[in-house]
C-alpha atoms as a PDB file:
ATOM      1  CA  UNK A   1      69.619  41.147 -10.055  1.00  0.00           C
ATOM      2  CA  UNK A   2      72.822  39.719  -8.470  1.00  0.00           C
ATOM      3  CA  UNK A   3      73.837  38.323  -5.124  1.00  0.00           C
ATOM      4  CA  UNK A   4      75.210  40.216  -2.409  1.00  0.00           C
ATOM      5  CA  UNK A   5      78.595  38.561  -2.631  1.00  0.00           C
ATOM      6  CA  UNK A   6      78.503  39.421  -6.577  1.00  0.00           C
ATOM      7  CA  UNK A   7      77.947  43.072  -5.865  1.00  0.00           C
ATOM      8  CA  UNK A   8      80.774  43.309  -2.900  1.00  0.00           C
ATOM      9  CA  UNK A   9      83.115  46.584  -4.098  1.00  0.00           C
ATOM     10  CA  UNK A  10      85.935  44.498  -3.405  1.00  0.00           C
ATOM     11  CA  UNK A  11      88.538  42.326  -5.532  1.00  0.00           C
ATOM     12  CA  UNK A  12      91.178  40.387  -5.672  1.00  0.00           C
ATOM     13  CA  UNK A  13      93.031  42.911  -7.154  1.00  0.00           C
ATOM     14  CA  UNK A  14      93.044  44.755  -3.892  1.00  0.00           C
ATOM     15  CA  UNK A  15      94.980  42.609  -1.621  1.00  0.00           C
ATOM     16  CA  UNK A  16      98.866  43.646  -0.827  1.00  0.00           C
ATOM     17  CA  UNK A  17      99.690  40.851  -2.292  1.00  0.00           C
ATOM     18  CA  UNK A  18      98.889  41.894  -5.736  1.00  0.00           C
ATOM     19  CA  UNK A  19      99.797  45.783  -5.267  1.00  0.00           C
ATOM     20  CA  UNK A  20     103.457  44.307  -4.616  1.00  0.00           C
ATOM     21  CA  UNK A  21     103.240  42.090  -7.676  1.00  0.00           C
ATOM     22  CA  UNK A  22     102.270  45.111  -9.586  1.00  0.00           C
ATOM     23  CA  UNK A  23     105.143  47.527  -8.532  1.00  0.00           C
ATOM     24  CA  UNK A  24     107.854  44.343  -8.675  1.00  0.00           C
ATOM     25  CA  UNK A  25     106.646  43.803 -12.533  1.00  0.00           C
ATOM     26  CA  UNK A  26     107.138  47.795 -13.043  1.00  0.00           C
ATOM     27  CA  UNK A  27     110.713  48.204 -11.632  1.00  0.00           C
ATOM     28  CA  UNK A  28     111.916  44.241 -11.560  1.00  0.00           C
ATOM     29  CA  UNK A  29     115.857  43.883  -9.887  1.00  0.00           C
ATOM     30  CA  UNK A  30     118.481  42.820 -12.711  1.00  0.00           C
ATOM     31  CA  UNK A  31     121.870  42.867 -11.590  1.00  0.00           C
ATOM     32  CA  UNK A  32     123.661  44.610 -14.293  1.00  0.00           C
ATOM     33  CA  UNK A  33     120.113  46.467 -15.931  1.00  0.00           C
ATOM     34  CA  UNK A  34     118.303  47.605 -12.835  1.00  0.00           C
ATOM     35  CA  UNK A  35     120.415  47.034  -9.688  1.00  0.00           C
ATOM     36  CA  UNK A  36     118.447  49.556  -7.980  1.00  0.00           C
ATOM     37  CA  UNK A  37     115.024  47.361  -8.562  1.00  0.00           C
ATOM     38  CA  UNK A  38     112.821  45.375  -6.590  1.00  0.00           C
ATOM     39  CA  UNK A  39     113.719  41.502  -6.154  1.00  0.00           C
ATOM     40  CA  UNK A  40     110.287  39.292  -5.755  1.00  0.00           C
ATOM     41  CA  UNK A  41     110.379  37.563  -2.591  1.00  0.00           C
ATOM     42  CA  UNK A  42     106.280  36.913  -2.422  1.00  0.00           C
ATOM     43  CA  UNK A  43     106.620  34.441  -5.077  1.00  0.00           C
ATOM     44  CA  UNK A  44     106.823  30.274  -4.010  1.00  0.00           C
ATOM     45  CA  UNK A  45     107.382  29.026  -7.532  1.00  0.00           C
ATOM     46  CA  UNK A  46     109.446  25.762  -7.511  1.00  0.00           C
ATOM     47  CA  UNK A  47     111.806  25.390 -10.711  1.00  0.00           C
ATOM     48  CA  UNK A  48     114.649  23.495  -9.683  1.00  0.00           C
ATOM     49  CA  UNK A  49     113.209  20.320 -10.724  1.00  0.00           C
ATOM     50  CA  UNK A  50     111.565  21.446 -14.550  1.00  0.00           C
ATOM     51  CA  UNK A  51     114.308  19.525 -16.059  1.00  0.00           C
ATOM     52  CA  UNK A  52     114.120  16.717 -14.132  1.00  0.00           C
ATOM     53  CA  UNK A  53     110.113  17.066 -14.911  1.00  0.00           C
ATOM     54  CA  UNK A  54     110.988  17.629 -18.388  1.00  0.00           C
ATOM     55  CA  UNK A  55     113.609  14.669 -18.922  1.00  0.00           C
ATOM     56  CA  UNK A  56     110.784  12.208 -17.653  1.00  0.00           C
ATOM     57  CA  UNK A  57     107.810  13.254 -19.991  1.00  0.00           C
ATOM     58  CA  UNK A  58     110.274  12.809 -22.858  1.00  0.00           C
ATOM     59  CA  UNK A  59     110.927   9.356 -21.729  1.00  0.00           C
ATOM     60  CA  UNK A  60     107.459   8.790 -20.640  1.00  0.00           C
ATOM     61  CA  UNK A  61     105.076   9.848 -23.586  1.00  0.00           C
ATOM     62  CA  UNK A  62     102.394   7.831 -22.477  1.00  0.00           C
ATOM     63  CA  UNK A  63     101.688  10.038 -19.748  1.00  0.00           C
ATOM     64  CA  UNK A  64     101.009  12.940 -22.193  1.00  0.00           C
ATOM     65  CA  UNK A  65      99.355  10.822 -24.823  1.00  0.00           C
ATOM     66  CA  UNK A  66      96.855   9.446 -22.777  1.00  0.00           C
ATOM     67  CA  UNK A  67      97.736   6.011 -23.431  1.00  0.00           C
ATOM     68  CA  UNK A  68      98.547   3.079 -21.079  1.00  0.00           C
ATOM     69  CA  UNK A  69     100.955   0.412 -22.786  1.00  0.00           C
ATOM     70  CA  UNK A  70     100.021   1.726 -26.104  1.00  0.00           C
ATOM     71  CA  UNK A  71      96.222   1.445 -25.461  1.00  0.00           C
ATOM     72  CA  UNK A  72      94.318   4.545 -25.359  1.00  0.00           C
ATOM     73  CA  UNK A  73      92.914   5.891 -21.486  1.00  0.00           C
ATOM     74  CA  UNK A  74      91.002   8.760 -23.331  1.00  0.00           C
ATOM     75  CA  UNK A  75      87.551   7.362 -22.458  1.00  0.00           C
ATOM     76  CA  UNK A  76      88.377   6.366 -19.196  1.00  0.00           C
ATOM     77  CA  UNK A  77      89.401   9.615 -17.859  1.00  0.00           C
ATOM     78  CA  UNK A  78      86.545  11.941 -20.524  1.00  0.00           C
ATOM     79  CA  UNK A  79      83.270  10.710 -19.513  1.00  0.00           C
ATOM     80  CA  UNK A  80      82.075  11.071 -15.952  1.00  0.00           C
ATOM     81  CA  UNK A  81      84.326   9.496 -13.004  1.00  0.00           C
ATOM     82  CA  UNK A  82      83.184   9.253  -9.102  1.00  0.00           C
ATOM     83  CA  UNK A  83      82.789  13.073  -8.139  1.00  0.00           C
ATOM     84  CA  UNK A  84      84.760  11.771  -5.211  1.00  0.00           C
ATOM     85  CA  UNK A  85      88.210  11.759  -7.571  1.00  0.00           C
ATOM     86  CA  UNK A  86      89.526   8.893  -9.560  1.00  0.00           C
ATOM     87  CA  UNK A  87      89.862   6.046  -6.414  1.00  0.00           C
ATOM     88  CA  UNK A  88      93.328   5.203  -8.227  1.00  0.00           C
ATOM     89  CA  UNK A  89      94.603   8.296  -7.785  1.00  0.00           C
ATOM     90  CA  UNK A  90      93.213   9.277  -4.439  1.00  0.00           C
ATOM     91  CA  UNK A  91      95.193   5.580  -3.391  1.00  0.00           C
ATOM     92  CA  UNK A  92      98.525   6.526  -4.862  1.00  0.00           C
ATOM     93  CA  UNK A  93      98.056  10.122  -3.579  1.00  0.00           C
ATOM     94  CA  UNK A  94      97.336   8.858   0.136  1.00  0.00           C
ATOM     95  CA  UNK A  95     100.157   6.558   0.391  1.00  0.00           C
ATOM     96  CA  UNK A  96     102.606   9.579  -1.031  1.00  0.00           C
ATOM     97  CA  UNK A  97     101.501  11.736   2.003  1.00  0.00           C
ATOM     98  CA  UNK A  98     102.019   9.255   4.267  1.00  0.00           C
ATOM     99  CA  UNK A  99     105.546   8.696   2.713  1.00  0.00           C
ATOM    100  CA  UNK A 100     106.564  12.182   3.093  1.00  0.00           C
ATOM    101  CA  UNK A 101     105.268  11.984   6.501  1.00  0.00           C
ATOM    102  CA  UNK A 102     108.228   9.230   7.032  1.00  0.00           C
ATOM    103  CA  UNK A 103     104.780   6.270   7.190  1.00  0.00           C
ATOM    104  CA  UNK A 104     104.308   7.368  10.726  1.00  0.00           C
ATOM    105  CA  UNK A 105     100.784   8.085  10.145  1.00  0.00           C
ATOM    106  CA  UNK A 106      98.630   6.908   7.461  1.00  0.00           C
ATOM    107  CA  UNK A 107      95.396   8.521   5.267  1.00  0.00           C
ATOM    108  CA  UNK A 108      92.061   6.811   4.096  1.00  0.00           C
ATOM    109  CA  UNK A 109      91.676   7.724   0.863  1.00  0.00           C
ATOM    110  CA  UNK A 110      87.791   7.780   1.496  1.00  0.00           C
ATOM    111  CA  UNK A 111      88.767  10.969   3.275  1.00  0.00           C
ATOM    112  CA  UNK A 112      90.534  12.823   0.406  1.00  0.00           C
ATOM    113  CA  UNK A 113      88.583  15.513  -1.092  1.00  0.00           C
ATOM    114  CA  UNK A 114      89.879  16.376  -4.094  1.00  0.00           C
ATOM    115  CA  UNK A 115      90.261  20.192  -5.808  1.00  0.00           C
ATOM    116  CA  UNK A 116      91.872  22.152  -7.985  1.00  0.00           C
ATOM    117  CA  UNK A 117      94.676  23.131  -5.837  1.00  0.00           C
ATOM    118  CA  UNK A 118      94.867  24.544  -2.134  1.00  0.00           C
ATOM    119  CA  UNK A 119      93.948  27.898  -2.609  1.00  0.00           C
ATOM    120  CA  UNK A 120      90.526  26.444  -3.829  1.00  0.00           C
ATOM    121  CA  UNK A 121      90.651  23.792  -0.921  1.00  0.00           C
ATOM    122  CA  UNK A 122      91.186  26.370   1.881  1.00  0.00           C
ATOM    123  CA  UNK A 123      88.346  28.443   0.460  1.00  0.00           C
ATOM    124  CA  UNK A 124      86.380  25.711   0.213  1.00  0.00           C
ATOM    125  CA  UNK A 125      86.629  25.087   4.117  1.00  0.00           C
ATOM    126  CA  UNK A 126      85.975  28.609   5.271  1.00  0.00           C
ATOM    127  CA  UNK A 127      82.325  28.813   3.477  1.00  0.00           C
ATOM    128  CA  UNK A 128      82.030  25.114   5.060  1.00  0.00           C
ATOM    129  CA  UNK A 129      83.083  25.641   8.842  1.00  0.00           C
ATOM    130  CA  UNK A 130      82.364  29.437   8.964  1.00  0.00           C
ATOM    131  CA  UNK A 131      79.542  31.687   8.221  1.00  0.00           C
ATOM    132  CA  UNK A 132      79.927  35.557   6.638  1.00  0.00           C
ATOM    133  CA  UNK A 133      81.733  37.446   9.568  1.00  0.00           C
ATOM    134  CA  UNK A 134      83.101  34.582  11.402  1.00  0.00           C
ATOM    135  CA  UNK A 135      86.949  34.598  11.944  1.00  0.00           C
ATOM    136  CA  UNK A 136      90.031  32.503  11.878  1.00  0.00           C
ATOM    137  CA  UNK A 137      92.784  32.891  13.809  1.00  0.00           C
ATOM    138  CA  UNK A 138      96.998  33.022  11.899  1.00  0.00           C
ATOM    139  CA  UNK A 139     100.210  33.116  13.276  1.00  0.00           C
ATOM    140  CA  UNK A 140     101.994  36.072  11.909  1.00  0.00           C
ATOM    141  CA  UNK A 141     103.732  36.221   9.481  1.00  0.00           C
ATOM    142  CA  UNK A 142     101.792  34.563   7.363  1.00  0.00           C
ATOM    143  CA  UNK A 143     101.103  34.200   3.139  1.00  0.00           C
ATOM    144  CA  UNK A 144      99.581  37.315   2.258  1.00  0.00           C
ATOM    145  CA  UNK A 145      97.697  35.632  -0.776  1.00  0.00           C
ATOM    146  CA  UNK A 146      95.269  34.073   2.656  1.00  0.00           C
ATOM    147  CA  UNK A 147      93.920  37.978   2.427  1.00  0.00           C
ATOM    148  CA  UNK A 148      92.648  38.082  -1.038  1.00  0.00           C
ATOM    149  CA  UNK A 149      92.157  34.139  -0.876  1.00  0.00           C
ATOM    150  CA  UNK A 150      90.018  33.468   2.187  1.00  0.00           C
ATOM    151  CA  UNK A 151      88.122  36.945   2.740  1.00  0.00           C
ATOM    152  CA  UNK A 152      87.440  37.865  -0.395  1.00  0.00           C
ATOM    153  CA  UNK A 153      84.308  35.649  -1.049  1.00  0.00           C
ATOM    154  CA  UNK A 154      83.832  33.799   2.402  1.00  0.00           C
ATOM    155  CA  UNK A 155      83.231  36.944   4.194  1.00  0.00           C
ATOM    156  CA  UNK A 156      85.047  35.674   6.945  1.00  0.00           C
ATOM    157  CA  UNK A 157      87.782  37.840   9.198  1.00  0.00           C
ATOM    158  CA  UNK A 158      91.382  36.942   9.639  1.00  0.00           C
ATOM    159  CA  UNK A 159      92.831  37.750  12.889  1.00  0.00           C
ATOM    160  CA  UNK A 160      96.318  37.698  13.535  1.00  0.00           C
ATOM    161  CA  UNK A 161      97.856  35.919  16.182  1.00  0.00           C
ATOM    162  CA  UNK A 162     101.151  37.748  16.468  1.00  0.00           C
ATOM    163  CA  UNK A 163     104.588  35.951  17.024  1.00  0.00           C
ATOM    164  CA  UNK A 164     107.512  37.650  17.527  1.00  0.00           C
ATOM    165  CA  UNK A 165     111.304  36.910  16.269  1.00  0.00           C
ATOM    166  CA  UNK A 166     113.043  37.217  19.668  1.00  0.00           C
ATOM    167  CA  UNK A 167     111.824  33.452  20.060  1.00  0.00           C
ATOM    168  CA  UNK A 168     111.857  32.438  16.346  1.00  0.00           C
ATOM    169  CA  UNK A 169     108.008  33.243  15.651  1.00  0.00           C
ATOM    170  CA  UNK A 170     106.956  30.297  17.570  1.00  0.00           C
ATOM    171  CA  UNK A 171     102.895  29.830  18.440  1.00  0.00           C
ATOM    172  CA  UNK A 172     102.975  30.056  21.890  1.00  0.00           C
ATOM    173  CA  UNK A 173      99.614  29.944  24.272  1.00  0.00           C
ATOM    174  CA  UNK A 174      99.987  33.826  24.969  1.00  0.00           C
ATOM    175  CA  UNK A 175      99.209  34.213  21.471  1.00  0.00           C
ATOM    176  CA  UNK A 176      96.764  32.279  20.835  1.00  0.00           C
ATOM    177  CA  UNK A 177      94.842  33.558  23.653  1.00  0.00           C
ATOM    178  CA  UNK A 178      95.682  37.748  22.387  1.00  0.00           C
ATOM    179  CA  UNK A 179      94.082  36.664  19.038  1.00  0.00           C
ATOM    180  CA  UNK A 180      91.304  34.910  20.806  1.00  0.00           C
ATOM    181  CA  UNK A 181      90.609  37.411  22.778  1.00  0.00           C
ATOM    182  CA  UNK A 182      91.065  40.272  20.573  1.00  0.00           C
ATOM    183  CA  UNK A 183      88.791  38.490  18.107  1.00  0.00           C
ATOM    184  CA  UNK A 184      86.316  38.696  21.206  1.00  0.00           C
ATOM    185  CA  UNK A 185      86.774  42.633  21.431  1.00  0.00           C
ATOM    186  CA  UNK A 186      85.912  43.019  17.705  1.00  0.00           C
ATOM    187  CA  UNK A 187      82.387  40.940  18.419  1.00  0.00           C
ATOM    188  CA  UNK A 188      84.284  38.270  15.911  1.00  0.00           C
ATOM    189  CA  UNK A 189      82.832  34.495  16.248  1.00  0.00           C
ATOM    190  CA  UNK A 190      86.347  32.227  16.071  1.00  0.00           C
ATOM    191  CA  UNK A 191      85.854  29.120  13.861  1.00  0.00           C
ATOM    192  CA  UNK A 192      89.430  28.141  14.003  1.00  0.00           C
ATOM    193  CA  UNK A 193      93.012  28.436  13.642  1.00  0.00           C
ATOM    194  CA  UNK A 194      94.949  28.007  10.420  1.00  0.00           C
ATOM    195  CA  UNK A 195      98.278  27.388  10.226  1.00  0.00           C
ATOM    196  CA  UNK A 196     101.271  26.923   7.436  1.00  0.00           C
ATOM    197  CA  UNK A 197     103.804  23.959   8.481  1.00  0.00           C
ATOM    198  CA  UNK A 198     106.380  24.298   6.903  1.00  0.00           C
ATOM    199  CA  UNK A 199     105.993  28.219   7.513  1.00  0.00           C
ATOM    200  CA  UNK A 200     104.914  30.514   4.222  1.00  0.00           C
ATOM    201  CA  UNK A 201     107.094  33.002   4.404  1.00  0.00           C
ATOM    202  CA  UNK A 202     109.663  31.516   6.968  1.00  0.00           C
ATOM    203  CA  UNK A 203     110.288  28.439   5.823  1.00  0.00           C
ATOM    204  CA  UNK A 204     110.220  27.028   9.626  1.00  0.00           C
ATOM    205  CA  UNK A 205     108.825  23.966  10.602  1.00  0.00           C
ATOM    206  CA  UNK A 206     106.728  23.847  13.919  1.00  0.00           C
ATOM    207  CA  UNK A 207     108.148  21.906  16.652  1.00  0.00           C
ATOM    208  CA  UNK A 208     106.032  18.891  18.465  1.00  0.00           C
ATOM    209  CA  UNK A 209     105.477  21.935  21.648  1.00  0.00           C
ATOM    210  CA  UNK A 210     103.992  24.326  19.562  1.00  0.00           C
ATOM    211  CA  UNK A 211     101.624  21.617  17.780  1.00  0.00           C
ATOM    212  CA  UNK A 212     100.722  20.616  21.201  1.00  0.00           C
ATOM    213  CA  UNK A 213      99.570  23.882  22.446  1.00  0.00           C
ATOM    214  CA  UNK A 214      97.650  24.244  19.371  1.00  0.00           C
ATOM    215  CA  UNK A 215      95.730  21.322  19.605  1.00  0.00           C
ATOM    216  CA  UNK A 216      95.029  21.873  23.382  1.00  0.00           C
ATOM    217  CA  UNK A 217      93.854  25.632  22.194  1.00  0.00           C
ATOM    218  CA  UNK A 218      91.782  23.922  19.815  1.00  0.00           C
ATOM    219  CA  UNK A 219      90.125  21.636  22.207  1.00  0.00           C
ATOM    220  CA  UNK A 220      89.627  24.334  25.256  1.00  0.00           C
ATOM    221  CA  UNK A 221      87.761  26.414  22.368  1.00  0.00           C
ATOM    222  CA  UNK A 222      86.069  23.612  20.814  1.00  0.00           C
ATOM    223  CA  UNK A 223      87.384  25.145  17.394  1.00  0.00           C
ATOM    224  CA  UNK A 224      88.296  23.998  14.187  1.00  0.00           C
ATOM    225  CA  UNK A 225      92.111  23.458  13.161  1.00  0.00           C
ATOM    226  CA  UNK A 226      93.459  24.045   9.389  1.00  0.00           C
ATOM    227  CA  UNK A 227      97.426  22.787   8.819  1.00  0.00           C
ATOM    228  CA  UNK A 228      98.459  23.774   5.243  1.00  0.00           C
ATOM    229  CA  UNK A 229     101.119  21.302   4.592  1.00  0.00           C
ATOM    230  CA  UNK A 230     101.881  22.259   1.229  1.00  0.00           C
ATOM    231  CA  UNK A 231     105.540  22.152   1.158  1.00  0.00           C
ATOM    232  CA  UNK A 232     105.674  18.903   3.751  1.00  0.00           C
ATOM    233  CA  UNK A 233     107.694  17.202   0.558  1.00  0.00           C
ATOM    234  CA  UNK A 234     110.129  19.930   0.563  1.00  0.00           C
ATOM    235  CA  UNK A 235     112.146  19.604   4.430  1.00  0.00           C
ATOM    236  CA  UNK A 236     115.845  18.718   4.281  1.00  0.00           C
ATOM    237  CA  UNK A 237     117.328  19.594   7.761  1.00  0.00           C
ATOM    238  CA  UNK A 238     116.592  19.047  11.103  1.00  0.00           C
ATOM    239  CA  UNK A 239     114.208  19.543  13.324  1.00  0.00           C
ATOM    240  CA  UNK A 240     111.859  17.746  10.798  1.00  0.00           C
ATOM    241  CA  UNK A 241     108.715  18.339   9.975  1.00  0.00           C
ATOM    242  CA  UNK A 242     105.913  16.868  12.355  1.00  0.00           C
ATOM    243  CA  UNK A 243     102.233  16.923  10.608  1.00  0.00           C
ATOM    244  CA  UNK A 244      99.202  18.154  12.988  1.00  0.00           C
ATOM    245  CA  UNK A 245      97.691  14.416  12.645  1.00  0.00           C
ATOM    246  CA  UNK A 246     100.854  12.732  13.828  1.00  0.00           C
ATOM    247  CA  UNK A 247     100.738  14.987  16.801  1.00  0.00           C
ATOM    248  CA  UNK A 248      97.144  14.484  17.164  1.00  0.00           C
ATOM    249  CA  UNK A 249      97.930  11.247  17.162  1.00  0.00           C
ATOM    250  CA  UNK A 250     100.757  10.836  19.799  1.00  0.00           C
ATOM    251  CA  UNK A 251      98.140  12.600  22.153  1.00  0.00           C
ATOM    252  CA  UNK A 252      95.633   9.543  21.296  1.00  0.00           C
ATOM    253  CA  UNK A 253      92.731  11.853  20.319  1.00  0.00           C
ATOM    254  CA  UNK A 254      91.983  10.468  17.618  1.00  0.00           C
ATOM    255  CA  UNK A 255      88.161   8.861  18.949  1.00  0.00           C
ATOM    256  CA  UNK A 256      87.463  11.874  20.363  1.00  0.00           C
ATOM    257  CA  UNK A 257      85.544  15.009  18.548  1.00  0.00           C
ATOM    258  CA  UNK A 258      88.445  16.759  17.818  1.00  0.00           C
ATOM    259  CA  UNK A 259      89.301  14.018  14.961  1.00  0.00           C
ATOM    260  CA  UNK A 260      86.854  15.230  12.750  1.00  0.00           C
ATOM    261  CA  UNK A 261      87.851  19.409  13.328  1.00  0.00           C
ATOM    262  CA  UNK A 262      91.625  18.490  12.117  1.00  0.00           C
ATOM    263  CA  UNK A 263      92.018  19.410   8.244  1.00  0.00           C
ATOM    264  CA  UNK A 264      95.078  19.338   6.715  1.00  0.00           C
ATOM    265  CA  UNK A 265      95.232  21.201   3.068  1.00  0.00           C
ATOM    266  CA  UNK A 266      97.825  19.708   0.504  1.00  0.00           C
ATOM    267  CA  UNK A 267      98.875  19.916  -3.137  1.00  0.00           C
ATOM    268  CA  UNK A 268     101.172  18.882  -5.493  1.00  0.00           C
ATOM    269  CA  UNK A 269     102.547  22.181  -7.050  1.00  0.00           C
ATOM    270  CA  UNK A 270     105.377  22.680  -4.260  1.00  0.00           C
ATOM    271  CA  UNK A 271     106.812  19.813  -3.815  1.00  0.00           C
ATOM    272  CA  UNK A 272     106.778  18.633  -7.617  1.00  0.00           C
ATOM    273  CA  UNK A 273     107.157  22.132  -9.491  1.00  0.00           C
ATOM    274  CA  UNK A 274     103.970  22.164 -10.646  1.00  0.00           C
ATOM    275  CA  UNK A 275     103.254  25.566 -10.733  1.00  0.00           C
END
């Protein structure tokens, strides 16, 4: 009596991703205890800024409370809001992105959809831009959490498009056109590319080249492009970090179809320890 997608064998608890979780939690490094152990590298969990976080609720109450100046918010925020997100919010929120972005683009907040977090955001955009069996194209290495995340219920493929570390895992067009084509081989419709700037695991940023030849990729194949941009708060040395819209920008594409096949995924957790 269920759906296909309810009755799939598979599970989350499948993916690499958790297997390693599993065997770190079974034999976990400790440098005088288990020196011999496994150290958990898979992990992005920001904590260097709980005490900061914690120092300002203390001082702030209100926030917690669910009062403003001593008056109570709880209505306001219980009973139902625009499904669109709280237009106060989704102001502040598009203003902060641009800030991080050093204000050399700017977002509509009309064009913030809001979610519970970017895992649920990317997901969201595979069921709407592909169909079951459909693929996306990733640089390599990428998160493996995108293999349990993204296949899992979508249905759609992941294909790899490999990098190597003789030139710093850069995207070049080689690449893209391998994955492309391999995708081909395996009778694999491509929907897109998805990308992680800053890099998850590398912690790179991608230079204004590389964003170029993506976004000329994109257009050739009349594809969709995904930046995750989660940890855009997070840069501290040079070369910065360049955003796919300011580089879709610079190339003055912004009236033309491709506008509207740029996504960028964000979220608070990274940047703000909200884990």
């Amino acid at each position: 009596m269920l759906s296909s997608k309810a009755m799939l064998d598979g599970n989350g608890e499948e993916s690499p991703y958790i297997q390693g979780w599993k065997e770190y939690e079974k034999n976990a490094y400790d440098d005088v205890k288990n020196p011999t152990g496994i150290i958990q590298m898979g992990l992005a969990e920001n904590q260097l800024s709980l005490d900061l976080l914690k120092t300002w609720i203390e001082k702030n109450q209100d926030a917690t409370r669910l009062t403003n100046n001593g008056e109570s918010v709880f209505l306001d925020l219980a009973l139902f809001q625009d499904y669109h997100g709280l237009p106060a919010f989704k102001n502040v929120l598009a203003e902060f992105m641009a800030q991080i972005r050093g204000n050399k683009v700017s977002f509509d907040p009309r064009k913030l959809v809001l979610m519970a977090g970017a895992t649920a955001a990317s997901e969201t955009l595979m069921f709407c831009i592909a169909e079951h069996g459909d693929a996306f194209l990733l640089p390599t290495p990428y998160y493996p959490g995108y293999d349990r995340d993204l296949k899992w219920r979508t249905g759609v493929e992941l294909v790899p498009i490999h990098c190597l570390s003789s030139n710093g895992f850069k995207v070049t067009k080689f690449a893209l056109e391998e994955a492309y084509q391999q995708a081909k081989k395996l009778s694999l419709n491509v929907k897109g590319v998805l990308i992680t700037n800053p890099s998850n695991p590398l912690g790179t940023t991608m230079s204004h080249v590389e964003l170029d030849e993506l976004i000329t990729f994109t257009v050739a194949k009349n594809i969709h492009l995904i930046s995750d941009e989660i940890f855009s708060g997070t840069v501290f040395e040079n070369p910065s970090f360049i955003s796919i819209i300011e580089a879709v920008i610079d190339r003055k594409l912004e009236k033309t179809d491709l506008w509207s096949r740029v996504h960028i995924v964000y979220s608070l957790s990274k940047d703000f320890g909200l884990e």
